[in-house]
C-alpha atoms as a PDB file:
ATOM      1  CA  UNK A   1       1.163 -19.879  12.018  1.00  0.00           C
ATOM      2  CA  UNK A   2       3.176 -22.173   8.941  1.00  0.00           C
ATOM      3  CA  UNK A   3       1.870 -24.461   7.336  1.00  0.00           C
ATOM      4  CA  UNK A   4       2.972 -27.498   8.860  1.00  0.00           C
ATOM      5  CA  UNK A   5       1.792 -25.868  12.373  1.00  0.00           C
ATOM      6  CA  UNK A   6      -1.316 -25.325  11.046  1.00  0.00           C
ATOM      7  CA  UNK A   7      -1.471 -29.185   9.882  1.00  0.00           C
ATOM      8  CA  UNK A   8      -0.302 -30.499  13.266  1.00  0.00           C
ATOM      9  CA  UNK A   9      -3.121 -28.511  14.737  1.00  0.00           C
ATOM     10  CA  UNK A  10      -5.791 -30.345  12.898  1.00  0.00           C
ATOM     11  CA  UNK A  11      -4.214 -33.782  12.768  1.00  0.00           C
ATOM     12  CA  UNK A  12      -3.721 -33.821  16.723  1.00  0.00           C
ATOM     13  CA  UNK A  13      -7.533 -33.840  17.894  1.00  0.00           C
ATOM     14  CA  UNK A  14      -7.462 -36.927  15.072  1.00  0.00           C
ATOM     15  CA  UNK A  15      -4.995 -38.589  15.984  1.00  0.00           C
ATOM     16  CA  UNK A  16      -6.131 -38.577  19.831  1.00  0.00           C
ATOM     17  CA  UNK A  17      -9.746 -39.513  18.649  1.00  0.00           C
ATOM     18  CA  UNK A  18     -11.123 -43.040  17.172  1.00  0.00           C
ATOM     19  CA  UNK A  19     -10.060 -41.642  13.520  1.00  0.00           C
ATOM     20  CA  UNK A  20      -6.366 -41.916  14.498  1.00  0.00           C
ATOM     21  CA  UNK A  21      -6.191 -45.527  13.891  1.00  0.00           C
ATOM     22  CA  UNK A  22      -7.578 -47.796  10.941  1.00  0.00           C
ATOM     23  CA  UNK A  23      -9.805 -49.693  12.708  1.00  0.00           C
ATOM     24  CA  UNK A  24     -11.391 -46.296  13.772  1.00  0.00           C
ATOM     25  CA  UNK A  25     -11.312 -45.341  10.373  1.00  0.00           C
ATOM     26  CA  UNK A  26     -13.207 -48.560   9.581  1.00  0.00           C
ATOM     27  CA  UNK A  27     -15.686 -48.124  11.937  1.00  0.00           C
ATOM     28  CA  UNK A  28     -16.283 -44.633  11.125  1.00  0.00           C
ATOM     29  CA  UNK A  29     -17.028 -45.652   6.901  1.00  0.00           C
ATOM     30  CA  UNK A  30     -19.130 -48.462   7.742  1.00  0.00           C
ATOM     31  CA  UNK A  31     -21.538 -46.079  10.133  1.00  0.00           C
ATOM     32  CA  UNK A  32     -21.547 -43.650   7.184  1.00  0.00           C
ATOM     33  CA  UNK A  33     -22.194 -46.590   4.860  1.00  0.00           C
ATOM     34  CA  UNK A  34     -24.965 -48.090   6.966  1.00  0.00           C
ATOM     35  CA  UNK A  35     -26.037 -44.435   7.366  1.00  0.00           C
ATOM     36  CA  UNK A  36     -26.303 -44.503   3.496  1.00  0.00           C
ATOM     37  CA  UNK A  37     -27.984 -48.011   3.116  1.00  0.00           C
ATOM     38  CA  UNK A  38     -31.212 -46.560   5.719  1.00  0.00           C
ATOM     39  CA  UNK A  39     -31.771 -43.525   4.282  1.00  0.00           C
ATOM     40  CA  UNK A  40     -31.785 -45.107   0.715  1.00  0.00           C
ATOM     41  CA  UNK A  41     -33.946 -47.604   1.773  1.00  0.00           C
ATOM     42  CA  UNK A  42     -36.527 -45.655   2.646  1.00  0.00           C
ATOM     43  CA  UNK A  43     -35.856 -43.329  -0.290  1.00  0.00           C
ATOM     44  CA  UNK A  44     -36.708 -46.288  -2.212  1.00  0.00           C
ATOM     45  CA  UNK A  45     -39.550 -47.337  -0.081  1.00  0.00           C
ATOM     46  CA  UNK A  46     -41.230 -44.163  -1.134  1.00  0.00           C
ATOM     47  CA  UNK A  47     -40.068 -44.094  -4.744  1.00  0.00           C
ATOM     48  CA  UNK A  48     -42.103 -47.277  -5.030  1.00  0.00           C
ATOM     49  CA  UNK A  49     -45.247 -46.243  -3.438  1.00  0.00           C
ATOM     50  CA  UNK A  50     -45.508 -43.196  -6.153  1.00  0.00           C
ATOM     51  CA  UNK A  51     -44.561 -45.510  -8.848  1.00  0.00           C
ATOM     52  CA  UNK A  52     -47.429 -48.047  -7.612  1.00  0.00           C
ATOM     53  CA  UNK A  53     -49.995 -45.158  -7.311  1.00  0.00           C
ATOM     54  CA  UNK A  54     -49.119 -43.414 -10.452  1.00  0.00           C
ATOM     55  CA  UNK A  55     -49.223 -46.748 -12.397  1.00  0.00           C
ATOM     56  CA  UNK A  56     -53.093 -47.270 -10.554  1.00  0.00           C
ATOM     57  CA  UNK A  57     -53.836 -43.750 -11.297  1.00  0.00           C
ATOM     58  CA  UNK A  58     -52.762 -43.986 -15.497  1.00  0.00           C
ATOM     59  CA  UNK A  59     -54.224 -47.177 -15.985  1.00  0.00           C
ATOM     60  CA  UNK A  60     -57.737 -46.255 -13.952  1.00  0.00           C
ATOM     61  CA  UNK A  61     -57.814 -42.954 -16.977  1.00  0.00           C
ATOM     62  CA  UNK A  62     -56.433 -45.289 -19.322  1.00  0.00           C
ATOM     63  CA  UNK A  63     -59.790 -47.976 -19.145  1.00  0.00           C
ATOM     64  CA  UNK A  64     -62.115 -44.813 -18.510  1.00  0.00           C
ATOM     65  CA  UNK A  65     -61.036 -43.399 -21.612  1.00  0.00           C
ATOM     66  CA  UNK A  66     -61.464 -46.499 -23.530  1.00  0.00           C
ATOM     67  CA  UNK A  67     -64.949 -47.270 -22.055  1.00  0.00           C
ATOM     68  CA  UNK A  68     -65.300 -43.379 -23.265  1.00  0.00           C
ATOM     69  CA  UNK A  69     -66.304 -42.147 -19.948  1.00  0.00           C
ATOM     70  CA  UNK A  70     -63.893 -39.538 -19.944  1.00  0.00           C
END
């Protein structure tokens, strides 16, 4: 099997599928990017909640080490 055989092999079941035209393509990067946006978002979500509770958690040691309870 050459090269270019080899090439026409894999660029066939694209070309017959959505990918084979732009629009297809477009379609295709915008799932992927939408993919992206939801799985950052709740990334993020999360991120936040630690942030939140590590900030509550510092600052509750934080005032019972000035009161010199710990």
């Amino acid at each position: 099997m050459s090269a270019s055989t080899a090439a026409l092999a894999t660029s066939v079941p694209l070309q017959a599928g959505f990918l084979g035209s732009p629009m297809g393509q477009l379609l295709a990067a915008l799932v992927a990017a939408a993919l992206v946006v939801i799985v950052g978002k709740f990334v993020l979500s999360l991120a936040w909640r630690l942030i939140t509770i590590g900030i509550v958690v510092v600052a509750a040691l934080f005032l019972l080490s000035t009161l010199g309870v710990i």
